[in-house]
C-alpha atoms as a PDB file:
ATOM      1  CA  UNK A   1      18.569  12.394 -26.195  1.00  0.00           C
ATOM      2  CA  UNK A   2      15.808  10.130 -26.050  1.00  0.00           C
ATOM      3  CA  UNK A   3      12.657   9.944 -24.717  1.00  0.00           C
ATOM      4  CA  UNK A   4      13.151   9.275 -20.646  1.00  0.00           C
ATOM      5  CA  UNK A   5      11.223   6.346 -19.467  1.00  0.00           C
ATOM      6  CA  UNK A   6       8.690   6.350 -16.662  1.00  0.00           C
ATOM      7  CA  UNK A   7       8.835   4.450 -13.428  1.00  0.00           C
ATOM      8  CA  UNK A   8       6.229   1.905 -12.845  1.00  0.00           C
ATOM      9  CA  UNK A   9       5.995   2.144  -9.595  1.00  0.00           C
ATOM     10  CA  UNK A  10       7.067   4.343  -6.182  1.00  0.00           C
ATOM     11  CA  UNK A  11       7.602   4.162  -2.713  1.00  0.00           C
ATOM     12  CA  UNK A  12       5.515   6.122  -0.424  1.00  0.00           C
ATOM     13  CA  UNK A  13       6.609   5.949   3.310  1.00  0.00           C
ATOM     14  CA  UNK A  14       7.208   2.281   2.750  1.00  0.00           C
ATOM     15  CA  UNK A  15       4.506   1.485   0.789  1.00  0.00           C
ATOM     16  CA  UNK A  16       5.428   0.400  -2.680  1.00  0.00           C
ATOM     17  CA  UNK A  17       2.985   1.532  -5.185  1.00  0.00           C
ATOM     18  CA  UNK A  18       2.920  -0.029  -8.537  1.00  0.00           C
ATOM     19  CA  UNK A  19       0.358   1.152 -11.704  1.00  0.00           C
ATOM     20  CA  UNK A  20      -0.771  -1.898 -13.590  1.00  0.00           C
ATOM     21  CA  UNK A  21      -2.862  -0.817 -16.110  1.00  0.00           C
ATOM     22  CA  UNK A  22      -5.922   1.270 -16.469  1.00  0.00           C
ATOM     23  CA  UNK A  23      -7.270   1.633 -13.036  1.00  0.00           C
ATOM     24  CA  UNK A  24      -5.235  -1.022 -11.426  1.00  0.00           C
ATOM     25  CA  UNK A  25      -2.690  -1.082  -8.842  1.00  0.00           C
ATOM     26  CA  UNK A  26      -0.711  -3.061  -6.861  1.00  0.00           C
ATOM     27  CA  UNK A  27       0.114  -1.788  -3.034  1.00  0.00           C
ATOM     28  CA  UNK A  28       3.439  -3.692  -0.852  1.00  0.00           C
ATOM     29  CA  UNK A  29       3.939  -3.410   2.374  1.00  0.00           C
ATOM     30  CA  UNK A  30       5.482  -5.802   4.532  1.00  0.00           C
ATOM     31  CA  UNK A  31       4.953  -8.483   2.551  1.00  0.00           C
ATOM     32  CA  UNK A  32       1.212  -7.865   1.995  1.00  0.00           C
ATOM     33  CA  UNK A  33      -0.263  -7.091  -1.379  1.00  0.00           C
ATOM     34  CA  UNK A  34      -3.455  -5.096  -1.992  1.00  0.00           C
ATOM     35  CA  UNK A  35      -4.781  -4.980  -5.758  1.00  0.00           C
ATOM     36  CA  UNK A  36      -7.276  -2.610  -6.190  1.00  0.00           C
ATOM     37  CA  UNK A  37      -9.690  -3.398  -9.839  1.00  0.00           C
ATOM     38  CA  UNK A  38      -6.510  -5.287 -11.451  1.00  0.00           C
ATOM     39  CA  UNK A  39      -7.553  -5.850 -14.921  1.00  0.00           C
ATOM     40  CA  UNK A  40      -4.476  -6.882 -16.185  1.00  0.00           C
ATOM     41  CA  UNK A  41      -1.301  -8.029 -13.746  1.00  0.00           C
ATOM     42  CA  UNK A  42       1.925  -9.151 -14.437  1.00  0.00           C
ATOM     43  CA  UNK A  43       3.435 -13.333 -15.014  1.00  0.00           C
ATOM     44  CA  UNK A  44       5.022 -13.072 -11.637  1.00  0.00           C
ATOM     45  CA  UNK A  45       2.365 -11.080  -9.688  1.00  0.00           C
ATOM     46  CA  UNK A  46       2.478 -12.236  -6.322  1.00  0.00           C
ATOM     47  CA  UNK A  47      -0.427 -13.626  -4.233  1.00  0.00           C
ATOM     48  CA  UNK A  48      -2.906 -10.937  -2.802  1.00  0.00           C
ATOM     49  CA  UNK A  49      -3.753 -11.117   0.402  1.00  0.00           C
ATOM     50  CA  UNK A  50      -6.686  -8.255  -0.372  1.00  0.00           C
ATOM     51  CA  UNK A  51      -8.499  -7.314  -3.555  1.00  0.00           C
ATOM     52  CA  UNK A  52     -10.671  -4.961  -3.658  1.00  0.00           C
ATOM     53  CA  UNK A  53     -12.686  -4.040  -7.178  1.00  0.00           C
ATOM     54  CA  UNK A  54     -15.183  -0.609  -7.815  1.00  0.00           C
ATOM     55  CA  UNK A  55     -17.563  -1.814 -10.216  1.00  0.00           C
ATOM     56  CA  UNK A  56     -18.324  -4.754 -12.979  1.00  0.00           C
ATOM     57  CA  UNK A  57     -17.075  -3.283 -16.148  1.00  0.00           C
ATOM     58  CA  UNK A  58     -14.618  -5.597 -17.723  1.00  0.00           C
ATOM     59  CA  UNK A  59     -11.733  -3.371 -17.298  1.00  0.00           C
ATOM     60  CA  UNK A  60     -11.863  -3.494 -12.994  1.00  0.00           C
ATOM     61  CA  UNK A  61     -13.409  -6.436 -12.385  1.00  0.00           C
ATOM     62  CA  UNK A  62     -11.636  -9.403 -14.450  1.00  0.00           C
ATOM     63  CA  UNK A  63     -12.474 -13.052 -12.999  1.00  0.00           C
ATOM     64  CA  UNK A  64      -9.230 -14.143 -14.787  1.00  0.00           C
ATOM     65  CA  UNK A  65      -7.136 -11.771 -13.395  1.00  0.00           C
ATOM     66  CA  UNK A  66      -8.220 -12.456  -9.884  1.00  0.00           C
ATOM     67  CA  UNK A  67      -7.929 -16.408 -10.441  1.00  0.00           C
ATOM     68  CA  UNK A  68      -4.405 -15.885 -11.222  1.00  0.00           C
ATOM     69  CA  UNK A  69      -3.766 -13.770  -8.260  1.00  0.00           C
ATOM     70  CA  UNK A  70      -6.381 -15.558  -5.414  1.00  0.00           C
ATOM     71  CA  UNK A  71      -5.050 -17.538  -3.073  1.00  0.00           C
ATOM     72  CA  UNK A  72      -6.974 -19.842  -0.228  1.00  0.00           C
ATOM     73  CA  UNK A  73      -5.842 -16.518   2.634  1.00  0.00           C
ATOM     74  CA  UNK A  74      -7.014 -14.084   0.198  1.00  0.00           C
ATOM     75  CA  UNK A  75     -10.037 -11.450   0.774  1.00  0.00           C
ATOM     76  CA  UNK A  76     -12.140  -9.746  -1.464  1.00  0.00           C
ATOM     77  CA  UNK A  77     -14.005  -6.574  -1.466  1.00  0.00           C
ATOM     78  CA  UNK A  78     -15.896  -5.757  -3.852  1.00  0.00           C
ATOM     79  CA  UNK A  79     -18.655  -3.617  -4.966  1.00  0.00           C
ATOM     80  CA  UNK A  80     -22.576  -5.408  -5.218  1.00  0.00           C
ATOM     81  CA  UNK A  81     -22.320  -4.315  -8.734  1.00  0.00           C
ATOM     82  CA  UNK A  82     -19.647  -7.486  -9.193  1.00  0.00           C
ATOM     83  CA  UNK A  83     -21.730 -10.325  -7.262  1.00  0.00           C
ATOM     84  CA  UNK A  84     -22.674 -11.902 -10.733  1.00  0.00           C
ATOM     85  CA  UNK A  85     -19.088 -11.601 -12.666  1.00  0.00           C
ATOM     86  CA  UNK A  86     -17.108 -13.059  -8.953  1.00  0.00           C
ATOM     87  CA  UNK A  87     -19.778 -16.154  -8.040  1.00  0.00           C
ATOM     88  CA  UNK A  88     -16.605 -18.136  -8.297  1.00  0.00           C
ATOM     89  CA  UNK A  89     -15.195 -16.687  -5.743  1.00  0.00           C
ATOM     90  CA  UNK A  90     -18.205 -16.047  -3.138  1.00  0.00           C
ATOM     91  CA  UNK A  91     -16.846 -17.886   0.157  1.00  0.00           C
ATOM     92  CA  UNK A  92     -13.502 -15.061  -0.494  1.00  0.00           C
ATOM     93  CA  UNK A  93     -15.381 -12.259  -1.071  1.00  0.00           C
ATOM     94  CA  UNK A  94     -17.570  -9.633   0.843  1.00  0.00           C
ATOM     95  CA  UNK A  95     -19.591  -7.355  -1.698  1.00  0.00           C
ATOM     96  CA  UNK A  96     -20.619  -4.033  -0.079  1.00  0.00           C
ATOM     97  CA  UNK A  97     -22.089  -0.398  -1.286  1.00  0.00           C
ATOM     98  CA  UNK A  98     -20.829   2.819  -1.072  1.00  0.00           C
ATOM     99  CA  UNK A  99     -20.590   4.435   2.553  1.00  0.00           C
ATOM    100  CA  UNK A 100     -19.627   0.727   4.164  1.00  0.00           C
ATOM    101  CA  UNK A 101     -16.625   0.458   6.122  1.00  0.00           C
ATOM    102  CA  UNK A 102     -15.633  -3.275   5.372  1.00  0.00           C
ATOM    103  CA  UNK A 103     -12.607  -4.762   7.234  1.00  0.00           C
ATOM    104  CA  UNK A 104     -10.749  -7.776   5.912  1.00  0.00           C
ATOM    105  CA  UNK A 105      -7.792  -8.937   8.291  1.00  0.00           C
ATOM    106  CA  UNK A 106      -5.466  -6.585   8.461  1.00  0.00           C
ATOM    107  CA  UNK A 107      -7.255  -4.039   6.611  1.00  0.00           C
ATOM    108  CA  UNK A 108      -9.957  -1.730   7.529  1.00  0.00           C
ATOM    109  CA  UNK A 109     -11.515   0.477   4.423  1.00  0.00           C
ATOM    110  CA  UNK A 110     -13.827   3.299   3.822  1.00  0.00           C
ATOM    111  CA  UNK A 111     -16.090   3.434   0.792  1.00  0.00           C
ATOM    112  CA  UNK A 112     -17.129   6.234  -1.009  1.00  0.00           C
ATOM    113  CA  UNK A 113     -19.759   7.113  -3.952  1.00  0.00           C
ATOM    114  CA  UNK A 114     -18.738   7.142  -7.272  1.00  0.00           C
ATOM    115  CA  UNK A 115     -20.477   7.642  -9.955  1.00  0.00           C
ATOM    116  CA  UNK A 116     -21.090   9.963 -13.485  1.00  0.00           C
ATOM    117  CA  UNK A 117     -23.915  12.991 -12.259  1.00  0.00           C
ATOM    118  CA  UNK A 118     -25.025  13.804 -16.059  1.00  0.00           C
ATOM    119  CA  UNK A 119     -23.136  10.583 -18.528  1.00  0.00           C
ATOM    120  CA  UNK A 120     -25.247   6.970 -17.937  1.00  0.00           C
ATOM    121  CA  UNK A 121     -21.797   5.239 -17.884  1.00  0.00           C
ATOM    122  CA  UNK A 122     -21.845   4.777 -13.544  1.00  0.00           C
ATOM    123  CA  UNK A 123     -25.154   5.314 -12.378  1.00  0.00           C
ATOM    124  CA  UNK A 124     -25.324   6.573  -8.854  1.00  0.00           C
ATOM    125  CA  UNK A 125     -24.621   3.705  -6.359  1.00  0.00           C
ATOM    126  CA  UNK A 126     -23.156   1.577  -8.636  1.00  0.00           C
ATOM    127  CA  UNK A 127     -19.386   1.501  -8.259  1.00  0.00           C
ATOM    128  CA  UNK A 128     -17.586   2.824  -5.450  1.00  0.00           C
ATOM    129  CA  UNK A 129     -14.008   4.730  -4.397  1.00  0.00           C
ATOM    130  CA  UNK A 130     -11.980   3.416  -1.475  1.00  0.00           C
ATOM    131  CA  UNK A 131      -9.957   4.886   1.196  1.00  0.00           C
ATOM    132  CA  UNK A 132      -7.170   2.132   1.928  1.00  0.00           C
ATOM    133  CA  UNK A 133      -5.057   2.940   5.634  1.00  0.00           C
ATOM    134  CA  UNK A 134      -1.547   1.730   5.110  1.00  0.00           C
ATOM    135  CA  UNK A 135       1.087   2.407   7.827  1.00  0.00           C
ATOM    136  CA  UNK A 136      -0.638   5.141   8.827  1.00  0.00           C
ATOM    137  CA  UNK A 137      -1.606   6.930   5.265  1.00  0.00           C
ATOM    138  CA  UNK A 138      -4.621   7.197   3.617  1.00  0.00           C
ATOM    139  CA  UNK A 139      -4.564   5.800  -0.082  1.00  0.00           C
ATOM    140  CA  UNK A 140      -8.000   6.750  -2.065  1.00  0.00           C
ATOM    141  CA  UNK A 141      -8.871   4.972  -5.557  1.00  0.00           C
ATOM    142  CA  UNK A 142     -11.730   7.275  -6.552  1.00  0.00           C
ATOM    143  CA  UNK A 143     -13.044   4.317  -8.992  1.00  0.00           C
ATOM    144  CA  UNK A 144     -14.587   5.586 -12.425  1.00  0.00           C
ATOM    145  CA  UNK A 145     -15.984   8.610 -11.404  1.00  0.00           C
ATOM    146  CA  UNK A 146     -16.758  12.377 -12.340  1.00  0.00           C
ATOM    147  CA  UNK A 147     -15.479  14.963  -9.802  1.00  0.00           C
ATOM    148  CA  UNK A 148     -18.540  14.559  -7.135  1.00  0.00           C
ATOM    149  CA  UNK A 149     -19.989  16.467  -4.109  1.00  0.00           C
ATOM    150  CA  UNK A 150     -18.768  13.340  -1.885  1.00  0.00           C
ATOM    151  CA  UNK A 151     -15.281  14.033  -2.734  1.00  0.00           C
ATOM    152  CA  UNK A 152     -15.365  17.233  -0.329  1.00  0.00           C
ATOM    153  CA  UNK A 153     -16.430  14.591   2.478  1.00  0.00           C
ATOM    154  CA  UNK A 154     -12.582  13.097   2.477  1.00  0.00           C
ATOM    155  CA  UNK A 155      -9.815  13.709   4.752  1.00  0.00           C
ATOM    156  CA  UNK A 156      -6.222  13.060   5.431  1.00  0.00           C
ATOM    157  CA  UNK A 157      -5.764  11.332   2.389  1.00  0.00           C
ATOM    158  CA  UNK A 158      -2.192  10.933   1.436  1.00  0.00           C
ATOM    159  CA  UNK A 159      -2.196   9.656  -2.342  1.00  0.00           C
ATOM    160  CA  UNK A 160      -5.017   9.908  -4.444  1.00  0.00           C
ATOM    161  CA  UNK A 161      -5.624   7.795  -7.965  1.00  0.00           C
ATOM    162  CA  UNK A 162      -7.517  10.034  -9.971  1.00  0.00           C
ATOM    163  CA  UNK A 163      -8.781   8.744 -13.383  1.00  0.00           C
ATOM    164  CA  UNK A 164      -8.484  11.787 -16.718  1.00  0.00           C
ATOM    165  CA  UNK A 165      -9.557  10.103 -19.643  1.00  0.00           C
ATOM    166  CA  UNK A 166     -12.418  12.132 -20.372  1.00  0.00           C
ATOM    167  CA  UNK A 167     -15.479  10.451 -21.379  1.00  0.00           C
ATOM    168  CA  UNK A 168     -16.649   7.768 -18.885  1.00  0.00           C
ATOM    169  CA  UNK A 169     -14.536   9.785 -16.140  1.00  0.00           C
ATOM    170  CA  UNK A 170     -13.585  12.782 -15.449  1.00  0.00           C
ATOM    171  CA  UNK A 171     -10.735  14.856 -17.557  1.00  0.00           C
ATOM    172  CA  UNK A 172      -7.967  16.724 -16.341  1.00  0.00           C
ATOM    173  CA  UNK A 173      -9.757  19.687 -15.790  1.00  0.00           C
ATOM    174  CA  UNK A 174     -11.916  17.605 -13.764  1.00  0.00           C
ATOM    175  CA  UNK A 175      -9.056  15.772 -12.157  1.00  0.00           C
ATOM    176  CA  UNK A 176      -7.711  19.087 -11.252  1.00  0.00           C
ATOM    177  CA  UNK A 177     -10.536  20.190  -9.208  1.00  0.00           C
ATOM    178  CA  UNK A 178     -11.143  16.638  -7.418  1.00  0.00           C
ATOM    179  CA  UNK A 179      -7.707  17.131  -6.425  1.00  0.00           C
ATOM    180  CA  UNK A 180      -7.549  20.341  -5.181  1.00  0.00           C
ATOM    181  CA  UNK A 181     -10.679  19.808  -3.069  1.00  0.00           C
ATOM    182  CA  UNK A 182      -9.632  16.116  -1.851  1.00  0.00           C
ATOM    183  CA  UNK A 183      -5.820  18.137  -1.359  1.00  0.00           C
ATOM    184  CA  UNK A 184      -3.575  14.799  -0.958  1.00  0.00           C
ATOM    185  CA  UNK A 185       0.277  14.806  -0.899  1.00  0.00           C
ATOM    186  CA  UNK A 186       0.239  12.883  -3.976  1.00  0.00           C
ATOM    187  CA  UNK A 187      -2.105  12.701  -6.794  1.00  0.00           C
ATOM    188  CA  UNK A 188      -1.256   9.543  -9.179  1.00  0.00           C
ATOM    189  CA  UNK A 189      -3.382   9.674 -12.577  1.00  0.00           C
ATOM    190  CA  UNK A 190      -4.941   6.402 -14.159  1.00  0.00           C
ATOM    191  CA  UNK A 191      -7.816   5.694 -17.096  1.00  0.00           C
ATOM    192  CA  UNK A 192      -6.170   7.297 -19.693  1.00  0.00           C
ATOM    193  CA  UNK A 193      -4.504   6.715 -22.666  1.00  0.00           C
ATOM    194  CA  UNK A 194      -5.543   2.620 -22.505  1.00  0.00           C
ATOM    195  CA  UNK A 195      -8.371   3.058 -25.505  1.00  0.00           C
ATOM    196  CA  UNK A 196      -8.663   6.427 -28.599  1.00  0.00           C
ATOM    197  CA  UNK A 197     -11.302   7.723 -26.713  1.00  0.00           C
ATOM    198  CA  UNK A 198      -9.774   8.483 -23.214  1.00  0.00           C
ATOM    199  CA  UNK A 199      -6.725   9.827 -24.640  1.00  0.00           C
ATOM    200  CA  UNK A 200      -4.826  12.620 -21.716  1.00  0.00           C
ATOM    201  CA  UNK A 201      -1.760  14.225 -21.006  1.00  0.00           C
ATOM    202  CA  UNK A 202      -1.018  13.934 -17.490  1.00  0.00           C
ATOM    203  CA  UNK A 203       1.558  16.681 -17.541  1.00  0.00           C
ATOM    204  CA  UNK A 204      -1.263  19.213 -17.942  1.00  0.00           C
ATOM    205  CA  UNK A 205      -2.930  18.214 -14.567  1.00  0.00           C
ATOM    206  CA  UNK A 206       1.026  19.507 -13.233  1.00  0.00           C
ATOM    207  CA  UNK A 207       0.416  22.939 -13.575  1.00  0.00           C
ATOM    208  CA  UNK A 208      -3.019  22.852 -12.175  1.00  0.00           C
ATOM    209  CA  UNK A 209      -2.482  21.626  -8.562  1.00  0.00           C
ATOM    210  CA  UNK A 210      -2.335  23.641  -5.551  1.00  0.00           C
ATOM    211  CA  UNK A 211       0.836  24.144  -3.860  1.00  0.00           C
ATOM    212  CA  UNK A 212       1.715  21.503  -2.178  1.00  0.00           C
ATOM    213  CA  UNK A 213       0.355  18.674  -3.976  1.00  0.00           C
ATOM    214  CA  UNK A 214       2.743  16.129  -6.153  1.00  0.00           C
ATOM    215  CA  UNK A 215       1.973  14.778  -9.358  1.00  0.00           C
ATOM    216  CA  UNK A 216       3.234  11.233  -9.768  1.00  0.00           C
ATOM    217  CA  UNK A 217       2.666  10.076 -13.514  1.00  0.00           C
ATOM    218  CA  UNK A 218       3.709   6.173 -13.551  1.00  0.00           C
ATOM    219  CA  UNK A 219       4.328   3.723 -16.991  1.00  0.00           C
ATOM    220  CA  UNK A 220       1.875   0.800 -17.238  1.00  0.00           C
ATOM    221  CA  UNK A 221       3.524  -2.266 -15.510  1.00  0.00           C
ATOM    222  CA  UNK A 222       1.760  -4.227 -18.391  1.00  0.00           C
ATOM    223  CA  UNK A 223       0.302  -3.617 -21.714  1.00  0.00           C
ATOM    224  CA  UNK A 224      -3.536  -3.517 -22.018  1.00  0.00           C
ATOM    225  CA  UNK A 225      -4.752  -5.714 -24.664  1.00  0.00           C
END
């Protein structure tokens, strides 16, 4: 038999919830699509109506990306880190720092640290993680980030995108802990596997989560290039 193929996306109490590439995703919900650091994003991506980016590295915060996806209704949110790379799109876009609570529409987020304690990759108060309410779940994109004191600090969260690359982020082992301190439903792993040097498995975070927590390992919607 061969090799079974991976779903690109699921559906989470409505909420359709689609991996892009590296740390980007793509959340659906009555007809209103949230992109969170979309570095790459399909032909026939549809128009966000929020999109929100963690830091300025090239691989979150892509000015082409977003011009393909921007529309004249659409809202940004974005970390300060980004204010240079997104001039273009200013009037859209509110940049903010960790521990903000922007709201944009229908939306109303939570921002949290994230950042690399001992690598000089993401420096303290750089880049952010978001918690993103969604029919009444929690979604939390912990950016690029090493497993971090401010992690204990969440609650409720439903799914969380973890990144276990190693090297600028944390690894699985790493993952594994953020997770079973954070304790969401669903943990969905991202930033791995895109470049040589943040090469992971994301079976081996399975075996590591607490009872009760679901690993959901997703396909790439597109190919990184």
């Amino acid at each position: 038999m061969g090799k079974r193929s991976m779903p690109n996306s699921f559906d989470y109490f409505g909420v359709k919830v689609t991996w892009l590439c590296q740390s980007g995703f793509l959340l659906q919900f009555k007809e209103k699509n949230v992109y969170i650091d979309p570095y790459k994003a399909p032909e026939d991506a549809p128009t966000a109506d929020l999109i929100i980016i963690t830091h300025e590295h090239y691989d979150h915060c892509d000015p082409t990306t977003i011009g393909r996806i921007v529309g004249p209704e659409t809202r940004i949110v974005a970390s300060h880190s980004c204010q240079r790379k997104l001039s273009m799109f200013s009037q859209l876009t509110s940049f903010v720092h960790p521990g903000d609570y922007p709201s944009s529409k229908y939306f109303y987020l939570k921002t949290i640290a994230a950042y690399n304690p001992s690598k000089p990759f993401h420096p303290r108060g750089n880049g952010m993680g978001v918690v993103i309410p969604i029919n009444n779940r929690n979604f939390y994109h912990a950016g690029d980030t090493d497993f971090i004191p401010e992690m204990g600090w969440l609650k409720d969260i439903d799914v969380a995108f973890l990144p276990i690359g190693g090297k600028f982020t944390m690894d699985v082992e790493a993952a594994a802990k953020a997770a079973n301190t954070i304790k969401p439903k669903v943990v969905v792993p991202m930033h791995y596997n895109s470049k040589d040097d943040i090469k992971a498995d994301p079976e081996q975070l399975r075996p590591k989560l607490a009872d009760g927590i679901k690993l959901e390992v997703l396909e790439p919607a597109v190919a990184e290039i």
